[in-house]
Protein backbone atom coordinates (compact mmCIF):
# COMPACT_ATOMS: atom_id res chain seq x y z
CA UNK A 1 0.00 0.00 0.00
CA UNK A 2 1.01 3.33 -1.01
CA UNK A 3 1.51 6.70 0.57
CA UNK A 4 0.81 9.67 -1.30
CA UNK A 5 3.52 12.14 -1.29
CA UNK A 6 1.58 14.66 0.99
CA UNK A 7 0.69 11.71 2.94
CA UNK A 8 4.38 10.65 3.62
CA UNK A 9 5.38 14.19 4.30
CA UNK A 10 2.24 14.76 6.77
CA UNK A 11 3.11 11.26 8.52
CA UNK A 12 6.64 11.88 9.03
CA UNK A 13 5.91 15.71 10.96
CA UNK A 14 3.07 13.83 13.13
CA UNK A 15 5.53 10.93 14.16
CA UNK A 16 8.76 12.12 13.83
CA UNK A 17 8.61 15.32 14.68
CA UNK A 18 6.42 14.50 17.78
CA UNK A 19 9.57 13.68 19.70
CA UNK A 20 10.19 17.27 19.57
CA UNK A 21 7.83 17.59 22.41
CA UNK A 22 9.55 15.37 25.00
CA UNK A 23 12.98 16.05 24.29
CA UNK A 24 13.02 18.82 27.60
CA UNK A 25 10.80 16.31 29.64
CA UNK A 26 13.32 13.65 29.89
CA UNK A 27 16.89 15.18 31.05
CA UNK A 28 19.90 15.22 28.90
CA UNK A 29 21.53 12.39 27.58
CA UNK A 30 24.67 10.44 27.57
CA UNK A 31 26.72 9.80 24.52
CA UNK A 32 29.38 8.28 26.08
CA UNK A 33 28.15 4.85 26.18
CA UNK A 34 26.64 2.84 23.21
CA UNK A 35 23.01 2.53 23.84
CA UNK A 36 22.13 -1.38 23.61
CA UNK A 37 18.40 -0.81 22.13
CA UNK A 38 20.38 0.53 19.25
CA UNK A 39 22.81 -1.96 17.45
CA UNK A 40 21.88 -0.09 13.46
CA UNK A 41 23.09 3.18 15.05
CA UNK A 42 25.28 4.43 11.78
CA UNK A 43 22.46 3.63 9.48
CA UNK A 44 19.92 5.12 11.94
CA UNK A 45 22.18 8.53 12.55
CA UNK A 46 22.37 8.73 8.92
CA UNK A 47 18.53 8.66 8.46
CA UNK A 48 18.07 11.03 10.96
CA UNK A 49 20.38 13.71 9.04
CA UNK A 50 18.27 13.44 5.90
CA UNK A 51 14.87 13.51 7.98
CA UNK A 52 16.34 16.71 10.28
CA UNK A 53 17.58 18.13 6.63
CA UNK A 54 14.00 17.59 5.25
CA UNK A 55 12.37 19.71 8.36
CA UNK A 56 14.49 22.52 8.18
CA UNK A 57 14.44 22.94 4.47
CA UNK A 58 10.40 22.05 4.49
CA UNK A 59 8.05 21.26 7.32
CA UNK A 60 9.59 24.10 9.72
CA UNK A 61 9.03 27.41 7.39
CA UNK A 62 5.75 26.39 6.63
CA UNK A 63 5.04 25.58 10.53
CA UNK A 64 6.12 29.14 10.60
CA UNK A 65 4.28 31.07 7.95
CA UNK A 66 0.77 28.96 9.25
CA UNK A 67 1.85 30.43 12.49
CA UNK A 68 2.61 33.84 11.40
CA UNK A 69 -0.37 34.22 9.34
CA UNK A 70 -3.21 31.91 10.30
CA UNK A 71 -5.42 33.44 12.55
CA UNK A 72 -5.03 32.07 15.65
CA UNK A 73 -9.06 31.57 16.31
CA UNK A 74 -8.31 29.25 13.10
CA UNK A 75 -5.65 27.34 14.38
CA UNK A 76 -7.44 26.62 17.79
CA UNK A 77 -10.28 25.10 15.70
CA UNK A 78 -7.99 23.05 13.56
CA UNK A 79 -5.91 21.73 16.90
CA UNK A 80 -9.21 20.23 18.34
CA UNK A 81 -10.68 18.86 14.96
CA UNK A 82 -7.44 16.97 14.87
CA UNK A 83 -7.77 16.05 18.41
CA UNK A 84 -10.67 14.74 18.12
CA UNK A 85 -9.98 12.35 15.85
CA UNK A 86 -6.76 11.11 17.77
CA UNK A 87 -9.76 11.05 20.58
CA UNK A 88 -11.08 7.91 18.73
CA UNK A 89 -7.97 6.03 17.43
CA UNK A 90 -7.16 6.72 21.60
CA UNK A 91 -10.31 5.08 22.71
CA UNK A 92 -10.30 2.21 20.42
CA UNK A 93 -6.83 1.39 21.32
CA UNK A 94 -7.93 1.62 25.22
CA UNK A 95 -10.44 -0.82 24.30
CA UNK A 96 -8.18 -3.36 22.95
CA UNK A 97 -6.25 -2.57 26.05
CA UNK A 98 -9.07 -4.02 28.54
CA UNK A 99 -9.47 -0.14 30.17
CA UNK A 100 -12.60 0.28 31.08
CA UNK A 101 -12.83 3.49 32.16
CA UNK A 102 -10.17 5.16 29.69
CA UNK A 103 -12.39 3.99 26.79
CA UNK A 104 -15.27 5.44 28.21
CA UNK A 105 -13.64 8.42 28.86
CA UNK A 106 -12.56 8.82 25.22
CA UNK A 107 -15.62 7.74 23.33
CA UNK A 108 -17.78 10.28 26.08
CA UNK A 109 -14.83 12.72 24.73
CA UNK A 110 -15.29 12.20 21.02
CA UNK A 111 -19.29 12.17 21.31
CA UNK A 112 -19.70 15.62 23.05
CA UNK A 113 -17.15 17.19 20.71
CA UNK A 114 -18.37 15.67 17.99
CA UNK A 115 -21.93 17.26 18.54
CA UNK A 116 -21.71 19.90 20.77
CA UNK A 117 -18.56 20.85 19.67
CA UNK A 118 -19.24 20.94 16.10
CA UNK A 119 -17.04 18.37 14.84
CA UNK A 120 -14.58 18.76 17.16
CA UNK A 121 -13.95 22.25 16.02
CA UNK A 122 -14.28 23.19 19.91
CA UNK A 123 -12.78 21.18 22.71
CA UNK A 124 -16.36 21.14 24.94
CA UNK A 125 -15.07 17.80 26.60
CA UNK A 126 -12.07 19.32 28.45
CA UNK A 127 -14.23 22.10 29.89
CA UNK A 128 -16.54 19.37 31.55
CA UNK A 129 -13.01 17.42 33.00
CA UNK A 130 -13.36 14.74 30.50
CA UNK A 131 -9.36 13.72 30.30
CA UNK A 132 -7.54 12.96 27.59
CA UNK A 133 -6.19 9.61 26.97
CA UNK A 134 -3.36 9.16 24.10
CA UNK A 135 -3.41 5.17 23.36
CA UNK A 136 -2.07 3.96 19.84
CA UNK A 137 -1.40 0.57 18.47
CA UNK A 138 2.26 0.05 19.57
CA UNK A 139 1.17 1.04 23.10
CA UNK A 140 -1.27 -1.81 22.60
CA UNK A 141 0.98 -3.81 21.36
CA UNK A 142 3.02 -3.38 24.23
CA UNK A 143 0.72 -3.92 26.55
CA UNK A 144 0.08 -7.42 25.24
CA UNK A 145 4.00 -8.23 25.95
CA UNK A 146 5.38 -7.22 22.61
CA UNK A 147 9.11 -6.99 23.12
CA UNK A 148 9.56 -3.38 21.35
CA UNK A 149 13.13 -4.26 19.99
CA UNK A 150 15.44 -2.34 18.56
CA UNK A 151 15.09 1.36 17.86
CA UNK A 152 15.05 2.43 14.60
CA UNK A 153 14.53 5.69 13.11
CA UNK A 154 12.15 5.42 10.00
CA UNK A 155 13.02 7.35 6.77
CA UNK A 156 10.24 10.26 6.72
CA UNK A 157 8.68 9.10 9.56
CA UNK A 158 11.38 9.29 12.52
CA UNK A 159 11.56 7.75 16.17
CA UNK A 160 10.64 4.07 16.57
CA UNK A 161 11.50 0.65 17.10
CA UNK A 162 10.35 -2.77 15.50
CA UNK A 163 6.99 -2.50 17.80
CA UNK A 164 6.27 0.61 17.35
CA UNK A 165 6.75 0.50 13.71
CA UNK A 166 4.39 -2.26 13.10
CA UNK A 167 2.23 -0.55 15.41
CA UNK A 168 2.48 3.03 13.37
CA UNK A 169 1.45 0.86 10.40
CA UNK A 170 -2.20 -0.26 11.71
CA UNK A 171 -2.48 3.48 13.41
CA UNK A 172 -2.28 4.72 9.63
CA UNK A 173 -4.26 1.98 7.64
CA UNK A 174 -6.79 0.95 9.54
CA UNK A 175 -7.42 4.22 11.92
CA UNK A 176 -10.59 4.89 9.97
CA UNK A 177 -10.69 8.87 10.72
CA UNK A 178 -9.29 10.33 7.71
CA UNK A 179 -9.31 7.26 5.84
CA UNK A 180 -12.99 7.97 5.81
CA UNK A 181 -12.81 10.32 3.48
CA UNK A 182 -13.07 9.20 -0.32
CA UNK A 183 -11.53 11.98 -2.27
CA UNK A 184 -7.82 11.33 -2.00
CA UNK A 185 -7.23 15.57 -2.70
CA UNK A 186 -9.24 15.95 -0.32
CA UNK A 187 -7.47 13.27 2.60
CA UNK A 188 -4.01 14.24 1.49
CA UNK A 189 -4.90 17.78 2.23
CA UNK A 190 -6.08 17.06 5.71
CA UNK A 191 -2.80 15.02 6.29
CA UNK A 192 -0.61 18.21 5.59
CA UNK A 193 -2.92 20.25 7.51
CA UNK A 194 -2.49 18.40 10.24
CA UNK A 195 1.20 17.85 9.91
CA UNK A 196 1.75 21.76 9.72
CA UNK A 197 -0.65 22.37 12.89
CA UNK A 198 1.74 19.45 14.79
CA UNK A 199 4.70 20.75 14.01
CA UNK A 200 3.73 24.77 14.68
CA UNK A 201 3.23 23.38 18.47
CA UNK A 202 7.21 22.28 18.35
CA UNK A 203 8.67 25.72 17.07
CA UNK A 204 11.04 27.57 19.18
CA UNK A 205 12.52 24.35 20.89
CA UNK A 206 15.06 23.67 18.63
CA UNK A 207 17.30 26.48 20.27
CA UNK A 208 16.57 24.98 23.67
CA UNK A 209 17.65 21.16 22.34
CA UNK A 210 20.85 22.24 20.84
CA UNK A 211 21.84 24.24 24.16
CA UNK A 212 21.54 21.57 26.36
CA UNK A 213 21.96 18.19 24.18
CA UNK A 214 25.44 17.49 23.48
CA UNK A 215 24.17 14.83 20.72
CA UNK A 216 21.39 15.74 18.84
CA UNK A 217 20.77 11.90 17.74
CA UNK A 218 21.37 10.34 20.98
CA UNK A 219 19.05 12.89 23.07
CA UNK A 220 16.32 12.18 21.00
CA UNK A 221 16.87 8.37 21.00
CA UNK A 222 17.22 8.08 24.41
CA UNK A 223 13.90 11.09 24.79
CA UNK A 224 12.02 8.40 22.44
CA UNK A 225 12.56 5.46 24.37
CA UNK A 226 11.88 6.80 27.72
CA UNK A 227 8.34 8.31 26.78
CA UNK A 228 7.37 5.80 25.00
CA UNK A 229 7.96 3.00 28.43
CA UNK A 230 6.88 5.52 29.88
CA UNK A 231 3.45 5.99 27.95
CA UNK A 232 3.16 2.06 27.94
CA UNK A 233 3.48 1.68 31.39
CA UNK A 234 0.77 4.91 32.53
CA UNK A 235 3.52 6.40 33.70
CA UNK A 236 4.51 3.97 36.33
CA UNK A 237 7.49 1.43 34.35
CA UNK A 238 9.25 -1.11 35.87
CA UNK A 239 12.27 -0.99 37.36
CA UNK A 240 15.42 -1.26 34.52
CA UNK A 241 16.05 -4.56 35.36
CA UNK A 242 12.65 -5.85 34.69
């Protein structure tokens, strides 16, 4: 199955670019030591050259210009619409995770905004404390005892590993939000839309990484691989050595 161009370019911002937003949550990392989860590291710091080469020469001025000239009324509406549908994929994927009350949560979430809040268009569900739950397919994955193996960074489409990969590849072909749409213009359009709004919420971090990361690669490895125990696990992983 293939991606459409806008498709690829849209994926790679949502997922790759996503780490942006842990990389000061986590602490800075060592690059003194080789990192065991990582045994392709040369041909993953090599992919992640061309993908960091691709955001600055791309995704990141027109992050900038939506910023700069969208109007910002606009680009709250176009946040939740997104969120909304990442509301869904969440829910179904705490479903398949046997958590009652998360899924309920979510589809409550995705019903109010959906009518009340006119498609999503306005985030009525957080007003009323209905809480967010992010769940996708490699977190359910790992729940069910998939060993995540070894991390790999993804040409277009950034941080991962084996599990998470696989699990990125049901989140995109068989999430049925925007594959619900027929004309392909029309879904490709939404992708980059959505892309572009993601990446807007990263801008201005970059100057923040590079002060206080003394490898780019390895930060965001290491960043990667801590949320993403860390989002497995609810927040409360085991201890290394489990």
């Amino acid at each position: 199955m293939r991606l459409g161009t806008a498709r690829c370019a849209a994926i790679f911002c949502i997922k790759g670019l996503a780490a942006l937003g842990i990389f000061l949550s986590v602490g800075c990392a060592s690059v003194e030591d080789p990192n065991p989860r990582d045994p392709w590291e040369p041909m993953n710091r090599q992919i992640f050259k061309i993908n960091d080469s691709v955001d600055k020469a791309v995704i990141k001025p027109v992050a900038v210009a939506y910023k700069d000239y969208t109007p910002t009324l606009l680009q709250t509406g176009i946040n939740n619409f997104f969120g909304n549908l990442r509301d869904f994929w969440s829910a179904v994927n705490s479903a398949l995770q046997l958590k009652g009350g998360d899924t309920a949560e979510g589809a409550a979430r995705v019903v109010v905004n959906s009518t009340v809040g006119v498609l999503g268009v306005i985030d009525v569900a957080s007003k009323i404390n209905l809480k967010k739950h992010k769940e996708d397919f490699g977190q359910t994955l790992g729940y069910w005892g998939v060993p995540s193996g070894p991390y790999l960074v993804l040409p277009f489409f950034g941080p991962s590993d084996l599990r998470d990969a696989s699990g990125f590849l049901i989140d995109v072909q068989i999430n049925p939000t925007l594959k619900s749409v027929k004309k392909v213009r029309v879904r490709n359009s939404l992708y980059v839309v959505n892309a572009v709004d993601t990446r807007k919420g990263y801008l201005g971090m970059e100057d923040s990484l590079d002060a206080i990361a003394l490898d780019r690669y390895s930060f965001v490895r290491d960043a990667y691989l801590q949320k993403r125990l860390y989002d497995i696990y609810d927040g409360s992983p085991p201890d290394i050595d489990e």
